[in-house]
PDB file of N, CA and C in Angstrom:
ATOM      1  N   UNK A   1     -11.221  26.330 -25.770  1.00  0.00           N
ATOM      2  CA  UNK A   1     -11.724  25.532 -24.673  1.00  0.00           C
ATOM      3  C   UNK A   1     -10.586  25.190 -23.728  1.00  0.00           C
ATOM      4  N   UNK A   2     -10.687  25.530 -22.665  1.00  0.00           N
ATOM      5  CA  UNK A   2      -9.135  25.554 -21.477  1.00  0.00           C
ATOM      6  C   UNK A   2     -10.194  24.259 -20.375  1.00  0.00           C
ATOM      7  N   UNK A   3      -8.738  23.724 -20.108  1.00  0.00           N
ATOM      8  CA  UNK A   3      -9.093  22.882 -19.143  1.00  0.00           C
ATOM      9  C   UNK A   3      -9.060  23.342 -17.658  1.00  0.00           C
ATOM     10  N   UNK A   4      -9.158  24.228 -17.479  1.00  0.00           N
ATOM     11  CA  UNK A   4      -8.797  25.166 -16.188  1.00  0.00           C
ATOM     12  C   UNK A   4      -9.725  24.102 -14.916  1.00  0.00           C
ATOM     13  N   UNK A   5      -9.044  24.273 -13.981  1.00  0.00           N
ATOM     14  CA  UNK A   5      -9.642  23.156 -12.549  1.00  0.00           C
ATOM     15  C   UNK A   5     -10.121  24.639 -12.339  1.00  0.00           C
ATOM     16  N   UNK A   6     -10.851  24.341 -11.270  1.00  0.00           N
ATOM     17  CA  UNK A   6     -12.189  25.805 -10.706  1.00  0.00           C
ATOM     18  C   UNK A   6     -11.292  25.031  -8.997  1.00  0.00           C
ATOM     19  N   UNK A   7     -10.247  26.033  -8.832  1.00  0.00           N
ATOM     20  CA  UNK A   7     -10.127  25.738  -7.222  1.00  0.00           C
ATOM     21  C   UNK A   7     -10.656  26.518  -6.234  1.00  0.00           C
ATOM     22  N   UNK A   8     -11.789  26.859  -6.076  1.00  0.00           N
ATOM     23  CA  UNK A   8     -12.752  27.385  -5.624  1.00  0.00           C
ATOM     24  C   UNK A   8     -14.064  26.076  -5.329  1.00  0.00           C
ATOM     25  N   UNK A   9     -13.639  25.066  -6.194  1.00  0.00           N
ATOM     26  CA  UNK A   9     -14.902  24.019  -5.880  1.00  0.00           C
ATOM     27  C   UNK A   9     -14.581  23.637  -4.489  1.00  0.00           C
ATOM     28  N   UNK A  10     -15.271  23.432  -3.582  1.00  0.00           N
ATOM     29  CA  UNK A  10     -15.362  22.870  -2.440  1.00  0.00           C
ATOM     30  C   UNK A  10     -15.507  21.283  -2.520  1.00  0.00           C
ATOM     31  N   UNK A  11     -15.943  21.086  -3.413  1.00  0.00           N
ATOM     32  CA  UNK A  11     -15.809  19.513  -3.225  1.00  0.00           C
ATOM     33  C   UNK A  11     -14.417  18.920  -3.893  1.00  0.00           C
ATOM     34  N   UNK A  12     -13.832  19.601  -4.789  1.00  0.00           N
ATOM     35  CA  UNK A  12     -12.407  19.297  -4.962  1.00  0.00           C
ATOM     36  C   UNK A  12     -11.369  18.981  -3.485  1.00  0.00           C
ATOM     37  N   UNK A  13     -12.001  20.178  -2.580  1.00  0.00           N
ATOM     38  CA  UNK A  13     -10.555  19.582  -1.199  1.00  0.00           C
ATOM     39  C   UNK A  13     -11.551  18.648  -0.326  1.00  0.00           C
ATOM     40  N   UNK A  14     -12.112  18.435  -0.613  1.00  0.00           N
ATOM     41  CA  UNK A  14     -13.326  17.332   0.196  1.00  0.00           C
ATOM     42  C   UNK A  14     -12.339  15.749  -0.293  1.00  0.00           C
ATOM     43  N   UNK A  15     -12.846  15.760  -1.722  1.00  0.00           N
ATOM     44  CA  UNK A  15     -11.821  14.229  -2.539  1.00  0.00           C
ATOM     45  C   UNK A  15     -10.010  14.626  -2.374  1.00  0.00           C
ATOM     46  N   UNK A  16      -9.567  15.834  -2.055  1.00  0.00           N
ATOM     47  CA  UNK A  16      -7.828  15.784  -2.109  1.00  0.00           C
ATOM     48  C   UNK A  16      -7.992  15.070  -0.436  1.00  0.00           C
ATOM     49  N   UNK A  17      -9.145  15.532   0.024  1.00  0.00           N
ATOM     50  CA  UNK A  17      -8.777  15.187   1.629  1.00  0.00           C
ATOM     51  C   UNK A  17      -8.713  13.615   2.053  1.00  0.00           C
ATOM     52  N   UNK A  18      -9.656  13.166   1.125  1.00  0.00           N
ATOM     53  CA  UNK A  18     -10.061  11.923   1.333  1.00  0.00           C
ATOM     54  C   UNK A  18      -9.146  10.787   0.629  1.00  0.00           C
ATOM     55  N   UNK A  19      -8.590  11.340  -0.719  1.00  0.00           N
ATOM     56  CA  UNK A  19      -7.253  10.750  -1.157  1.00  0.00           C
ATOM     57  C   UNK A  19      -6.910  10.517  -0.198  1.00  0.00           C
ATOM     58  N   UNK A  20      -5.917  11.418   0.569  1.00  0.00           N
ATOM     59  CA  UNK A  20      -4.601  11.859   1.024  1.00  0.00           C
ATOM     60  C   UNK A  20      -4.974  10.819   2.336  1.00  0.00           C
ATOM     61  N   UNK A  21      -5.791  10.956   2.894  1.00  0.00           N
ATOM     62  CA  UNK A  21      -6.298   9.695   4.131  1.00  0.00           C
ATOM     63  C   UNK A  21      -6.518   8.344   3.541  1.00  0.00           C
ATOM     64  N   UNK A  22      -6.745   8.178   2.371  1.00  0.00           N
ATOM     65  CA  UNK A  22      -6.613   6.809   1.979  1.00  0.00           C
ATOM     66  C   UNK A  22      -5.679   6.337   1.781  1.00  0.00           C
ATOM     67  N   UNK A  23      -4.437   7.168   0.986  1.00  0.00           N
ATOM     68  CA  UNK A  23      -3.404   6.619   1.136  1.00  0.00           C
ATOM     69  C   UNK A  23      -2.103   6.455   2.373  1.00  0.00           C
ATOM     70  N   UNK A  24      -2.707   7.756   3.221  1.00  0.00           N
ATOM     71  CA  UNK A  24      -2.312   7.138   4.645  1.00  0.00           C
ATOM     72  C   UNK A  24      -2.059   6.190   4.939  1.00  0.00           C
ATOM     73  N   UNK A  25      -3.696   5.814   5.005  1.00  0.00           N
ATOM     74  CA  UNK A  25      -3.879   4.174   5.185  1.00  0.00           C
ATOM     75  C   UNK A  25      -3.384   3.712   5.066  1.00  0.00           C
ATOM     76  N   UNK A  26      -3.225   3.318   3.256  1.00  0.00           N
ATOM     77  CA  UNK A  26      -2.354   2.149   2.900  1.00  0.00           C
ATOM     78  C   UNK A  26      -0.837   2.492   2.993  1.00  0.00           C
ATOM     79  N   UNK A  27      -0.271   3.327   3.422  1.00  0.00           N
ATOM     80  CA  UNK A  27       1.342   3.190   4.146  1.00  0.00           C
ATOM     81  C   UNK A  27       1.406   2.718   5.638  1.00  0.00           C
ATOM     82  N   UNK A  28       0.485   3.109   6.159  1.00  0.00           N
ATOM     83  CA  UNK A  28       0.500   3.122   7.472  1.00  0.00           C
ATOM     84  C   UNK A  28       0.215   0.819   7.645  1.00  0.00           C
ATOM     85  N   UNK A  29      -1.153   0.268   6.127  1.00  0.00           N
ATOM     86  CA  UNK A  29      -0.844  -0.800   6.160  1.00  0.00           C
ATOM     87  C   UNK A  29       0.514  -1.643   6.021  1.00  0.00           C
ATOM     88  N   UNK A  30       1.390  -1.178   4.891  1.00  0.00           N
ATOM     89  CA  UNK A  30       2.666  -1.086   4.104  1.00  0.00           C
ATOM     90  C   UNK A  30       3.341  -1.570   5.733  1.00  0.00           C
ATOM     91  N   UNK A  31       3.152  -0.352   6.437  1.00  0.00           N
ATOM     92  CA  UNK A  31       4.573  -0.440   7.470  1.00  0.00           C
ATOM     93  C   UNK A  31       4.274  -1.532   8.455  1.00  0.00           C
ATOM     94  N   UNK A  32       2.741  -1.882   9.103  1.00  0.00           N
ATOM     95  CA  UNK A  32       2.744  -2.696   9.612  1.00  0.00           C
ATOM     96  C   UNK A  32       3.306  -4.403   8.610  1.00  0.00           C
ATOM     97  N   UNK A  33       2.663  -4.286   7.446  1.00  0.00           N
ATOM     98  CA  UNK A  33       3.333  -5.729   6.781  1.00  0.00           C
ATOM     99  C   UNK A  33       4.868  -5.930   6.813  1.00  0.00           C
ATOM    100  N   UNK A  34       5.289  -4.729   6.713  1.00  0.00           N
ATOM    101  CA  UNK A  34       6.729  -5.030   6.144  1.00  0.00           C
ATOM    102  C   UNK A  34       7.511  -5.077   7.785  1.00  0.00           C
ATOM    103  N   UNK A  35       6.901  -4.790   8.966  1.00  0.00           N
ATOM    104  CA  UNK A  35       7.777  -5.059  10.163  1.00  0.00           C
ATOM    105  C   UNK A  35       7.147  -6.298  10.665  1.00  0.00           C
ATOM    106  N   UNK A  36       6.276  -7.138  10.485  1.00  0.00           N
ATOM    107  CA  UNK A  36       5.546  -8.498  10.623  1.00  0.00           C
ATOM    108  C   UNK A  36       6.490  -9.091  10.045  1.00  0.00           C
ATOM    109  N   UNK A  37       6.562  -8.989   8.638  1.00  0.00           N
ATOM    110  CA  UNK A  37       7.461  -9.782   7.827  1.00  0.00           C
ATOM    111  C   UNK A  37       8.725 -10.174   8.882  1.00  0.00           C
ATOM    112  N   UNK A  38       9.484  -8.507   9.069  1.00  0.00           N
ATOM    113  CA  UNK A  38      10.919  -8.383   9.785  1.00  0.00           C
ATOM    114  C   UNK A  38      11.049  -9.742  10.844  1.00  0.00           C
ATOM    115  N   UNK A  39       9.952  -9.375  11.857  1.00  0.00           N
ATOM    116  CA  UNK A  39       9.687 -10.483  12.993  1.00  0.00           C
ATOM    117  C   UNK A  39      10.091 -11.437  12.641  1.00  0.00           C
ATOM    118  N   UNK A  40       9.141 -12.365  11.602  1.00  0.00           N
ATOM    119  CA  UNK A  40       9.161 -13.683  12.136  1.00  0.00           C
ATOM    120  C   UNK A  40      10.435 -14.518  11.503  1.00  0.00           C
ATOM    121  N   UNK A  41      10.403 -15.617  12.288  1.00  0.00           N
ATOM    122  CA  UNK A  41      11.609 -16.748  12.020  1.00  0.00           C
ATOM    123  C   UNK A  41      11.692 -16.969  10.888  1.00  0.00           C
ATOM    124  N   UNK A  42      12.697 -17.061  10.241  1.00  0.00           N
ATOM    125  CA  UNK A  42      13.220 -17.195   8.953  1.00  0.00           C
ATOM    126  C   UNK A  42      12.377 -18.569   8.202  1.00  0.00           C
ATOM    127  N   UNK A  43      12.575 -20.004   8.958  1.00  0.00           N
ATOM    128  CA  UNK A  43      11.782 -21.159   9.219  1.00  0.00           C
ATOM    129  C   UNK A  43      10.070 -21.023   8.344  1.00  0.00           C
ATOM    130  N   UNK A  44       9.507 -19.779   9.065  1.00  0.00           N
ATOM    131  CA  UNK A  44       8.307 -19.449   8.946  1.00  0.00           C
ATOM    132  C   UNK A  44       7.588 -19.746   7.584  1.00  0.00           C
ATOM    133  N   UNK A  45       6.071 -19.911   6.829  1.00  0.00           N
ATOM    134  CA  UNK A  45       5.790 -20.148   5.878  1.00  0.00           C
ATOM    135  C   UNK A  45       4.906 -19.025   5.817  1.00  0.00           C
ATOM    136  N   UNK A  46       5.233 -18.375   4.867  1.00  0.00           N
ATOM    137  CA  UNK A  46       4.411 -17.254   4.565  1.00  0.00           C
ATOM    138  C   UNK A  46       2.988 -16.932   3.421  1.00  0.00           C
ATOM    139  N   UNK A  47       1.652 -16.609   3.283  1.00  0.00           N
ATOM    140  CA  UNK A  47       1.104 -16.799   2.298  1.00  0.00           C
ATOM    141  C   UNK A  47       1.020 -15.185   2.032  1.00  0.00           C
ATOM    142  N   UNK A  48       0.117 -15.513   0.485  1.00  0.00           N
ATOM    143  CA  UNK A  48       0.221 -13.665  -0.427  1.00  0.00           C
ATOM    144  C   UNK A  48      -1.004 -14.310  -0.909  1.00  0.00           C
ATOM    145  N   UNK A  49      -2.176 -13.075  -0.375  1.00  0.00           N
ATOM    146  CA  UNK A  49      -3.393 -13.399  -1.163  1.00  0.00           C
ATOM    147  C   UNK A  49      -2.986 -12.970  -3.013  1.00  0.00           C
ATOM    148  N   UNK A  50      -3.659 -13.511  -3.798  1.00  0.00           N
ATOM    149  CA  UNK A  50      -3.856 -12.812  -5.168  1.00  0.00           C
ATOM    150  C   UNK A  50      -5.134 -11.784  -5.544  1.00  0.00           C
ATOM    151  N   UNK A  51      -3.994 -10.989  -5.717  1.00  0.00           N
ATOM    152  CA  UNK A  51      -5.168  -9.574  -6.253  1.00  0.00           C
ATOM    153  C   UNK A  51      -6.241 -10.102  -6.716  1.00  0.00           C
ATOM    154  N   UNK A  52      -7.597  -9.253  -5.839  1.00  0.00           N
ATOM    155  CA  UNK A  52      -8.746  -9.047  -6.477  1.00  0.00           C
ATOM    156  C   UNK A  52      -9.566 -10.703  -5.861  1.00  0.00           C
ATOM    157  N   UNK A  53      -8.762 -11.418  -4.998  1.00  0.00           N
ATOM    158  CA  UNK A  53      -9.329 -12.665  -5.029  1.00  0.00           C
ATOM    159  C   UNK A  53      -9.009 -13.068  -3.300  1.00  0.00           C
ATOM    160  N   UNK A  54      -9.703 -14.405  -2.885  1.00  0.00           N
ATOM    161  CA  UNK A  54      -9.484 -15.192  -1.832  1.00  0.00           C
ATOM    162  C   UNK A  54      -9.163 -16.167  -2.099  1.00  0.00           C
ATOM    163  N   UNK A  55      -7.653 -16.443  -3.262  1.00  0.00           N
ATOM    164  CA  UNK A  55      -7.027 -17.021  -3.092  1.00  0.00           C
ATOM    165  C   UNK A  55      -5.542 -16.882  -2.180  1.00  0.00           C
ATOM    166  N   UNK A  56      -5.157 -17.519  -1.552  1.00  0.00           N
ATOM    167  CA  UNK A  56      -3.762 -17.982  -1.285  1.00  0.00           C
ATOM    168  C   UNK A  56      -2.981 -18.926  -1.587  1.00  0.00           C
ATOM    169  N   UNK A  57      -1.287 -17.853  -1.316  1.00  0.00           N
ATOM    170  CA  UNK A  57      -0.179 -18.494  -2.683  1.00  0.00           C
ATOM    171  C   UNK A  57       0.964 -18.991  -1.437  1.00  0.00           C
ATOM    172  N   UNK A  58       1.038 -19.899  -1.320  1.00  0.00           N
ATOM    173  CA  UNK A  58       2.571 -20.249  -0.043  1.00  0.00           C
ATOM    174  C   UNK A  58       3.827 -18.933  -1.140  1.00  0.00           C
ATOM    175  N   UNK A  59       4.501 -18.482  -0.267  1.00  0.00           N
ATOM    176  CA  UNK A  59       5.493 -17.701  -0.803  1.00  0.00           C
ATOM    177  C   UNK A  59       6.725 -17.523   0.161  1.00  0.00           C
ATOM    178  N   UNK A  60       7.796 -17.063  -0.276  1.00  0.00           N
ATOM    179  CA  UNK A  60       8.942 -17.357   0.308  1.00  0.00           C
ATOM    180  C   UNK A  60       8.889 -15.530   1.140  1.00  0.00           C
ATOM    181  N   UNK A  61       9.855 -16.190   2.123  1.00  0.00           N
ATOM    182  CA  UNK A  61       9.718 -15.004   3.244  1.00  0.00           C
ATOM    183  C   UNK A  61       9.867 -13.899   2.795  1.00  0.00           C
ATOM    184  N   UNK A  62      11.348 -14.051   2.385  1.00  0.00           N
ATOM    185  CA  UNK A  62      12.559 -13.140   1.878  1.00  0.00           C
ATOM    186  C   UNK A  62      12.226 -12.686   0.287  1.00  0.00           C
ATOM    187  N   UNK A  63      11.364 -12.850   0.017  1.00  0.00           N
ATOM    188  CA  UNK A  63      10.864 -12.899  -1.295  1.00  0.00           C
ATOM    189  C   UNK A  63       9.475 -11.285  -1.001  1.00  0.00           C
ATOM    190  N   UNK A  64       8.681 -11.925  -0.306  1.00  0.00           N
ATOM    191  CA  UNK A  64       7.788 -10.956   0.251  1.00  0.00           C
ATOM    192  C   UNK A  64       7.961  -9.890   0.837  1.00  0.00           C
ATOM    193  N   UNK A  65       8.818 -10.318   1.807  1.00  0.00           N
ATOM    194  CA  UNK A  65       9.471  -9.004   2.451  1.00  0.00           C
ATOM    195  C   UNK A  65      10.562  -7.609   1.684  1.00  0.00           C
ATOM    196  N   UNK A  66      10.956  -8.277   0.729  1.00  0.00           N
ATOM    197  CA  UNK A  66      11.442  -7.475  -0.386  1.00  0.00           C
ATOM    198  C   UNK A  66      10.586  -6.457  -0.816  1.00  0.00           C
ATOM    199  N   UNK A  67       9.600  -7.240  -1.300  1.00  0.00           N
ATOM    200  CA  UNK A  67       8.447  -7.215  -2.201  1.00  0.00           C
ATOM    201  C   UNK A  67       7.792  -6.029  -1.517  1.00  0.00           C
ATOM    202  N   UNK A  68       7.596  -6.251  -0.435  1.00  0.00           N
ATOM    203  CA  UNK A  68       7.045  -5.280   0.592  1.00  0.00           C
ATOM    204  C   UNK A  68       7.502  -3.925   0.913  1.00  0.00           C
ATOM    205  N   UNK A  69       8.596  -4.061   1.068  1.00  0.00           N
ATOM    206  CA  UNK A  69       9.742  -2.775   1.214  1.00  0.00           C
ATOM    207  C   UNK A  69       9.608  -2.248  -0.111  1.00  0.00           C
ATOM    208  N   UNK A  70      10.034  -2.565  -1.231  1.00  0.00           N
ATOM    209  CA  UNK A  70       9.929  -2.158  -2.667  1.00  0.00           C
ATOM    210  C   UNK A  70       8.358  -0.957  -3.045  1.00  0.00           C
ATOM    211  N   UNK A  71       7.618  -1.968  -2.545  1.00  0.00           N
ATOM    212  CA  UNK A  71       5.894  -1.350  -2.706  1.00  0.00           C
ATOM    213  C   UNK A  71       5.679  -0.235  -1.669  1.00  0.00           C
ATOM    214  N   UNK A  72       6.525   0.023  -0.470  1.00  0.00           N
ATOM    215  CA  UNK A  72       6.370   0.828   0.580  1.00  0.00           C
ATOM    216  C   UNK A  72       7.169   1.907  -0.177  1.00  0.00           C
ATOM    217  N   UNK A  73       8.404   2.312  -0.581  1.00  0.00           N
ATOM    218  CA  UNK A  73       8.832   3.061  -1.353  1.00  0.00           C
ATOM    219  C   UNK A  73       8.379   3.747  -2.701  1.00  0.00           C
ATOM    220  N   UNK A  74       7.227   2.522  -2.793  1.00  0.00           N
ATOM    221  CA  UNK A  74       6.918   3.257  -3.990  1.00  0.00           C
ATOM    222  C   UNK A  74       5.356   4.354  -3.506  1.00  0.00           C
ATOM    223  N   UNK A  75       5.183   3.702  -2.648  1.00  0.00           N
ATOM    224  CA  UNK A  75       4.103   5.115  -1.796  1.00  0.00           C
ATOM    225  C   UNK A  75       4.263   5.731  -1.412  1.00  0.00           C
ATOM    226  N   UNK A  76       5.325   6.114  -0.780  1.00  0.00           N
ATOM    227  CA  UNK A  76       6.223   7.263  -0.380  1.00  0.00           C
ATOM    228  C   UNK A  76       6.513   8.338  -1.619  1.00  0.00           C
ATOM    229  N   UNK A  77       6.977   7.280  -2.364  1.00  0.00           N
ATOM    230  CA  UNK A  77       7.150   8.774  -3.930  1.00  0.00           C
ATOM    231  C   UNK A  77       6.305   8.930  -4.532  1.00  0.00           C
ATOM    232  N   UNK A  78       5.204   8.004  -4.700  1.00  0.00           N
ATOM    233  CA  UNK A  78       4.429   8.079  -5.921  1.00  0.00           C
ATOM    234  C   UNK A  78       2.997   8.518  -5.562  1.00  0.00           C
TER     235      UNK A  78
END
């Protein structure tokens, strides 16, 4: 029993296509957060929703913006 992919399915590059635009997306979100961050005044109070929820967390600028850059790199490789 072989696990062989059938790349001949047409709906296989239908979902690679639709990946590959989703995660667009979310770099293309990535870069706008992480140059927002850059902007503002140091002063500034920043919030971080929590996954999966509509909560908000007060969080430190320089903390996020790290955070941000870190997670943008990791979409780039991963």
């Amino acid at each position: 029993m072989s696990s062989k992919v059938d790349n001949n399915d047409p709906n296989l590059d239908g979902r690679s296509a639709e990946r590959k635009e989703e995660l667009n997306k979310q770099i293309k979100e990535q870069k706008v957060a992480v140059d927002e961050l850059s902007n503002l005044k140091k002063d500034r109070k920043v919030y971080v929703q929590q996954r999966n929820s509509n909560i908000l967390f007060l969080a430190d600028r320089g903390q996020t913006l790290s955070s941000c850059k870190s997670q943008q790199g990791q979409d780039l490789t991963g």
